[in-house]
C-alpha atoms as a PDB file:
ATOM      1  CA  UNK A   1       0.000   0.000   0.000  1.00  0.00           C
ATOM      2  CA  UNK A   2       1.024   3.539  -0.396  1.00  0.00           C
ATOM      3  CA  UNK A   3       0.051   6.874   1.150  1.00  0.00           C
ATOM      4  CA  UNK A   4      -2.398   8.742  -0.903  1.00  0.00           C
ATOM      5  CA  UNK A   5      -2.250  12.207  -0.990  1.00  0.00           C
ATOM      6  CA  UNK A   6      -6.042  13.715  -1.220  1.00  0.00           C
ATOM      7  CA  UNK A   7      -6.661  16.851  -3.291  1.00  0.00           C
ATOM      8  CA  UNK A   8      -6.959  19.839  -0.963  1.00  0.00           C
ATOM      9  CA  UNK A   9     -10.502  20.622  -2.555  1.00  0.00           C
ATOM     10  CA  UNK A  10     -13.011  18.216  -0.228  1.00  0.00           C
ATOM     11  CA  UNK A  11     -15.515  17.974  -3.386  1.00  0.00           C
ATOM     12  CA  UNK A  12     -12.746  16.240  -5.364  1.00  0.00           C
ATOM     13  CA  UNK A  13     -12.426  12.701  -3.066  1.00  0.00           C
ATOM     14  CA  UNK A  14     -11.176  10.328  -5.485  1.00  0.00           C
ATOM     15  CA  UNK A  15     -13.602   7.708  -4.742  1.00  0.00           C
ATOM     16  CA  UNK A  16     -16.521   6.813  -7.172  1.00  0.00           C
ATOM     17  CA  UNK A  17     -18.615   3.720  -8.080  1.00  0.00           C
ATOM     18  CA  UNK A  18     -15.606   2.303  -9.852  1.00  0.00           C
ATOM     19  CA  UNK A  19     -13.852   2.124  -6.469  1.00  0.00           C
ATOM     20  CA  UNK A  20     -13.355  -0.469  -4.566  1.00  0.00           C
ATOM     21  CA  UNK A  21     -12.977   0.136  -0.563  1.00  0.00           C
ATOM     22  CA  UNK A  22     -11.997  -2.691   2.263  1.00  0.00           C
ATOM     23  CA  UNK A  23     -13.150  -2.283   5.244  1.00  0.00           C
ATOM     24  CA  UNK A  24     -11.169  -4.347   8.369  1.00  0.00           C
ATOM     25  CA  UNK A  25     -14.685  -4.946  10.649  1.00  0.00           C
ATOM     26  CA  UNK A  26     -16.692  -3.642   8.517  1.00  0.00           C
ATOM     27  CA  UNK A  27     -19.740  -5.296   9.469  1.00  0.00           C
ATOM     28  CA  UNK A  28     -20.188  -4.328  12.617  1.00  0.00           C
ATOM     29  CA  UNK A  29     -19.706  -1.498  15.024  1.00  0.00           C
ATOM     30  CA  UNK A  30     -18.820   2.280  13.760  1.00  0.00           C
ATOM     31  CA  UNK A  31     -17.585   1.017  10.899  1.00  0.00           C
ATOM     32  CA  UNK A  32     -20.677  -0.563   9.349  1.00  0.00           C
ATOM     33  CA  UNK A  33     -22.110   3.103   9.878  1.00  0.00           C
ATOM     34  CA  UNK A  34     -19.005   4.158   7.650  1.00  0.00           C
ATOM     35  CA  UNK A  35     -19.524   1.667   5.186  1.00  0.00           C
ATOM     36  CA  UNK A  36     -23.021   2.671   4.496  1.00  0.00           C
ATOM     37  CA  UNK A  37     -22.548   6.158   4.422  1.00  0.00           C
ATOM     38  CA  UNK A  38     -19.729   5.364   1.693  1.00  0.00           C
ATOM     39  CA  UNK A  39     -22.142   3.013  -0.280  1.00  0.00           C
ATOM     40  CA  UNK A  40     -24.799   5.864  -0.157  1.00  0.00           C
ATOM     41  CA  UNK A  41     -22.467   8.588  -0.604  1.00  0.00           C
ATOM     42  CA  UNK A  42     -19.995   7.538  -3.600  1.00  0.00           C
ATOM     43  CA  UNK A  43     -21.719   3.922  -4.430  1.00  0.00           C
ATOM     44  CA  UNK A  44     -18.012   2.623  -4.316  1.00  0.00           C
ATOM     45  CA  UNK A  45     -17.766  -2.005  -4.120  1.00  0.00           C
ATOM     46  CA  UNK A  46     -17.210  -2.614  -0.582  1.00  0.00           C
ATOM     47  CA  UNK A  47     -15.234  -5.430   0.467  1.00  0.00           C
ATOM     48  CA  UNK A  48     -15.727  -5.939   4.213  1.00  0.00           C
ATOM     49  CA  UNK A  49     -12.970  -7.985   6.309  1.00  0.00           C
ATOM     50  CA  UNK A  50     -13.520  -9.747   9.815  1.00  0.00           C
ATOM     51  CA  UNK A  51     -13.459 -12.873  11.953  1.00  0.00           C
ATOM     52  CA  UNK A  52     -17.434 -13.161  12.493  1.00  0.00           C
ATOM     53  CA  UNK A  53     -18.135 -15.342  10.550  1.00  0.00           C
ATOM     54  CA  UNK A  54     -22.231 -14.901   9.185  1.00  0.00           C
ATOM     55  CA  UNK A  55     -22.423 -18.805   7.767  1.00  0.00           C
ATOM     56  CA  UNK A  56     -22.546 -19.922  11.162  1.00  0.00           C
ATOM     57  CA  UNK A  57     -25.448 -18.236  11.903  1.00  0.00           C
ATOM     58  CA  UNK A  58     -28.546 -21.094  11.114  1.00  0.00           C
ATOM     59  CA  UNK A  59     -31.126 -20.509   8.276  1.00  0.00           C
ATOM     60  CA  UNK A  60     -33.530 -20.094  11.887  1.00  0.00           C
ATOM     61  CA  UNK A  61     -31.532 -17.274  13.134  1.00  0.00           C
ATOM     62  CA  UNK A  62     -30.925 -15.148  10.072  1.00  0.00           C
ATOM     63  CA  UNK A  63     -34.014 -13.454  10.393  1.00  0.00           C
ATOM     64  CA  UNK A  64     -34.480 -12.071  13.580  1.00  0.00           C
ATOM     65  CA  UNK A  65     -33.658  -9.039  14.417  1.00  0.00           C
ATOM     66  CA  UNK A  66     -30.636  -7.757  16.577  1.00  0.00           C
ATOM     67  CA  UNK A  67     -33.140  -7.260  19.889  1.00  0.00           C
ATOM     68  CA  UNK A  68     -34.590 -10.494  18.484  1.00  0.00           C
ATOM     69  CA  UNK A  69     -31.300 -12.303  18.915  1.00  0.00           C
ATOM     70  CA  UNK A  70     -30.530 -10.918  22.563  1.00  0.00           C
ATOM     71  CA  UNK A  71     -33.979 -12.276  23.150  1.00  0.00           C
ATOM     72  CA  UNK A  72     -32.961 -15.768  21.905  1.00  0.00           C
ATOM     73  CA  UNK A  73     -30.296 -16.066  24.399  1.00  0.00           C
ATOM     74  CA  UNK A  74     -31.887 -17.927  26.965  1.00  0.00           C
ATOM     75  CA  UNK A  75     -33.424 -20.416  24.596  1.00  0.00           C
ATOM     76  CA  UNK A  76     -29.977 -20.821  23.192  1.00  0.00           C
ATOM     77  CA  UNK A  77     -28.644 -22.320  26.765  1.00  0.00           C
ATOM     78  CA  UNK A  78     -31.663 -23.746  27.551  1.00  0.00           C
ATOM     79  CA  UNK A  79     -31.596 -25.593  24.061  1.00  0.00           C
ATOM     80  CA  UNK A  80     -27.717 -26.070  24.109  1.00  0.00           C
ATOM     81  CA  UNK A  81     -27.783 -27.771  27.457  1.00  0.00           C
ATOM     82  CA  UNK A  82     -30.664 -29.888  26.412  1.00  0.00           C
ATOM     83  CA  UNK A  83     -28.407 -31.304  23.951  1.00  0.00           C
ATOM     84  CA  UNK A  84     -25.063 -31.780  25.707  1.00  0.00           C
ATOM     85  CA  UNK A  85     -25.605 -31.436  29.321  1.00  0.00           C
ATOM     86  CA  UNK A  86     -21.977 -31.520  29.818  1.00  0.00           C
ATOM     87  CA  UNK A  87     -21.520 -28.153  27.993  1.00  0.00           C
ATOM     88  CA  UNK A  88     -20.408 -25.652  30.867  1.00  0.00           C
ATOM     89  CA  UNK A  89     -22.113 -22.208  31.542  1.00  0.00           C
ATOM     90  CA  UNK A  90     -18.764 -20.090  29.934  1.00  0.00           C
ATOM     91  CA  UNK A  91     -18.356 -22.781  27.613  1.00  0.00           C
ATOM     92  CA  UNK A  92     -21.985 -21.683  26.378  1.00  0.00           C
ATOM     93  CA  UNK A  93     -21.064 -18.090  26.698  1.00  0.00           C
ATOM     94  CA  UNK A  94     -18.487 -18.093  24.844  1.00  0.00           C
ATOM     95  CA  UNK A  95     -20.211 -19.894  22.050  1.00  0.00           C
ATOM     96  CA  UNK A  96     -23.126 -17.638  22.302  1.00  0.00           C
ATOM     97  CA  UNK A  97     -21.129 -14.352  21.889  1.00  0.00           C
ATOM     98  CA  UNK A  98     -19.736 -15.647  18.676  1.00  0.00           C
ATOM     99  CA  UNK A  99     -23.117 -16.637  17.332  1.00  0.00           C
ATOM    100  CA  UNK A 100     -24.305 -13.251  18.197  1.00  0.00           C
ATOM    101  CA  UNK A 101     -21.291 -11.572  16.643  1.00  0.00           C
ATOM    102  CA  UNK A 102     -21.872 -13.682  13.441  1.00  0.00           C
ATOM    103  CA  UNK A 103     -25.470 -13.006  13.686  1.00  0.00           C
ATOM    104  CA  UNK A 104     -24.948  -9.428  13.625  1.00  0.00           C
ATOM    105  CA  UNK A 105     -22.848  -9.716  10.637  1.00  0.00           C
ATOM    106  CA  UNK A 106     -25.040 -11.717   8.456  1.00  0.00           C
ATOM    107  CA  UNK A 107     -27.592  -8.730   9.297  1.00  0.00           C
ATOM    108  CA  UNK A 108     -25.681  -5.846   8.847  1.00  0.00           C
ATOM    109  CA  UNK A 109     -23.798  -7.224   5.512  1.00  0.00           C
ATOM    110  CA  UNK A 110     -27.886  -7.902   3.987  1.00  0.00           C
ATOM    111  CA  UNK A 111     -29.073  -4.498   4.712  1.00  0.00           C
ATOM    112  CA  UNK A 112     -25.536  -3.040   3.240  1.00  0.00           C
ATOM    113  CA  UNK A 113     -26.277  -5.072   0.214  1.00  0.00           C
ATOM    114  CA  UNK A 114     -29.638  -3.652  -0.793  1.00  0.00           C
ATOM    115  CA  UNK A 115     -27.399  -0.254  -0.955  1.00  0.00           C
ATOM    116  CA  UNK A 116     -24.737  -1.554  -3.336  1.00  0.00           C
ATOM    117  CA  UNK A 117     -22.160  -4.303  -4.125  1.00  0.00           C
ATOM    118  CA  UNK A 118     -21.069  -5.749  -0.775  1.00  0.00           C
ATOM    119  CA  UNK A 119     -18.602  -9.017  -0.030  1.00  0.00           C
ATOM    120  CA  UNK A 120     -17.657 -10.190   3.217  1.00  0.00           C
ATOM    121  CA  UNK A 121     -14.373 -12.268   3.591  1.00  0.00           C
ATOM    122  CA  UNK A 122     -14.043 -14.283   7.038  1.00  0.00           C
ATOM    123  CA  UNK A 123     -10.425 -13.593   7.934  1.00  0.00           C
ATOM    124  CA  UNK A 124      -8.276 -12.772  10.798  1.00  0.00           C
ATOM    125  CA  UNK A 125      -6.081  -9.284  10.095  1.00  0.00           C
ATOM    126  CA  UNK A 126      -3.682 -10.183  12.714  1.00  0.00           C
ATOM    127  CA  UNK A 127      -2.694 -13.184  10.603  1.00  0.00           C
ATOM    128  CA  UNK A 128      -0.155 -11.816   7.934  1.00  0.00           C
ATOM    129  CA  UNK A 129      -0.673 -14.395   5.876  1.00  0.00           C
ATOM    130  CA  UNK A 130      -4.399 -14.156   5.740  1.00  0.00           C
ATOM    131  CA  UNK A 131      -4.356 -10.704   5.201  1.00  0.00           C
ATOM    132  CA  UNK A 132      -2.102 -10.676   2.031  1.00  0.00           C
ATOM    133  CA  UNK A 133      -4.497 -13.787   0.332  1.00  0.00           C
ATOM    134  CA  UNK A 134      -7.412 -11.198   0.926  1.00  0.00           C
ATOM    135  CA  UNK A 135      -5.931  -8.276  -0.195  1.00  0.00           C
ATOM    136  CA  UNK A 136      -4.548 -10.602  -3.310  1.00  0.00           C
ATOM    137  CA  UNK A 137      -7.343 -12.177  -4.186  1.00  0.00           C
ATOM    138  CA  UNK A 138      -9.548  -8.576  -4.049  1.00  0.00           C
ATOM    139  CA  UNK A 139      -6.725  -7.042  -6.356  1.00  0.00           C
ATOM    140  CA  UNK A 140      -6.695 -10.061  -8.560  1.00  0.00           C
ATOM    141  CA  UNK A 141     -10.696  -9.947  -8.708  1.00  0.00           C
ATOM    142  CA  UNK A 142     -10.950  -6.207  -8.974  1.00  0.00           C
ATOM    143  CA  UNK A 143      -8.111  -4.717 -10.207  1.00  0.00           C
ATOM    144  CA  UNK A 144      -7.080  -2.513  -7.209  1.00  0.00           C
ATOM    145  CA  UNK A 145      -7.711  -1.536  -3.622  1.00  0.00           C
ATOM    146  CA  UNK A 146      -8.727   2.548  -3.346  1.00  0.00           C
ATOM    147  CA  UNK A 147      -9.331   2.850  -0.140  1.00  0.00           C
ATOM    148  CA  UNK A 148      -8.460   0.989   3.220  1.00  0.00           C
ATOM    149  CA  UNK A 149     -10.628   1.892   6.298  1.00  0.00           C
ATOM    150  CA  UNK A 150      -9.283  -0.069   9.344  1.00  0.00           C
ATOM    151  CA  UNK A 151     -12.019  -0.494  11.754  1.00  0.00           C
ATOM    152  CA  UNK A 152     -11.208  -3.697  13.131  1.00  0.00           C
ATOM    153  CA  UNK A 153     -10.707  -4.064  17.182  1.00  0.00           C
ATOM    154  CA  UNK A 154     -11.856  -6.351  19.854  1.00  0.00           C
ATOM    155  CA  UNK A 155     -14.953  -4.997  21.744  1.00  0.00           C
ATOM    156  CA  UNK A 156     -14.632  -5.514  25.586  1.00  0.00           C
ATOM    157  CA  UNK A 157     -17.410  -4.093  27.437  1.00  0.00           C
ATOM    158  CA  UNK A 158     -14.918  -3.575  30.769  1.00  0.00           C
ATOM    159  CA  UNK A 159     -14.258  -0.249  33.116  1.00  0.00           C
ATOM    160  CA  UNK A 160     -11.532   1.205  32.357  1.00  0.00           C
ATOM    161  CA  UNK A 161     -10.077   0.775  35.787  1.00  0.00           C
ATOM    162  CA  UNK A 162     -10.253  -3.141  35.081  1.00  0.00           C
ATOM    163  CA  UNK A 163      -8.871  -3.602  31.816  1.00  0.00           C
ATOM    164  CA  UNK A 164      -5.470  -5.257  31.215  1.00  0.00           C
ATOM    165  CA  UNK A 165      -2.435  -3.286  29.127  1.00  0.00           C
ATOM    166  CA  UNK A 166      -3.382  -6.176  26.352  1.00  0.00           C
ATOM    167  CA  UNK A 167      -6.884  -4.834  25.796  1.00  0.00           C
ATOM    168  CA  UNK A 168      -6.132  -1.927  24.468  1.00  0.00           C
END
């Protein structure tokens, strides 16, 4: 990648519908906000990066809504349990938070994709070598990369006062 150096005048934003613009979590969070104001405002391709992964989310699931799906979460233990007993509580948590993650980027990549051209690649960007296939395989698909908007992070819902060095 190189620096690109943006014409002073703030009309002249080299980004049209030819463009094509990766976004690193894309799909959730503040930067699913930017994505759609990018597919509204220049009707660029987007090509969204993350780990949530939305084909683990079952046919079921897809549906509901995001209060919907915080709903479910009981039902999900109570259902989970029901079918491995020896599943623990965190175990459950843990496997819940990811659904819920996925589930919330199956949603938010469907209602970005009745604005405009929209992919989502399940990747890690801490992985070098994961990150160089995508970015490869969008140039090789595409042409080029215009724009990189790194939104990627862990969310940790934590006080401040608690959180480790690490999780920042």
């Amino acid at each position: 990648f190189a620096r690109a150096t943006l014409p002073p005048d703030p009309e002249a934003v080299p980004i049209d519908k030819r463009s094509v613009v990766v976004l690193t979590g894309g799909a959730r969070g503040v930067t699913a906000v930017m994505a759609e104001a990018l597919l509204e405002q220049y009707g660029c391709r987007l090509v969204l990066l993350g780990r949530s992964d939305p084909t683990i989310v079952p046919p079921a699931l897809q549906s509901l809504s995001l209060d919907d799906m915080d709903r479910y979460e009981t039902e999900y233990y109570r259902s989970e349990r029901a079918t491995n007993p020896k599943r623990t509580i965190p175990e459950l948590k843990r496997a819940f938070a990811r659904l819920k993650a996925a589930h919330e980027t199956w949603v938010t990549t469907e209602q970005l994709r009745r604005l405009g051209s929209v992919e989502f690649k399940t990747i890690d960007i801490t992985d070098p070598q994961q990150l160089d296939a995508a970015i490869a395989d969008i140039v090789k698909r595409h042409g080029s990369v215009d724009l990189v908007v790194h939104g990627a992070g862990q969310q940790i819902s934590k006080r401040l006062s608690s959180r480790q060095l690490g999780e920042f």
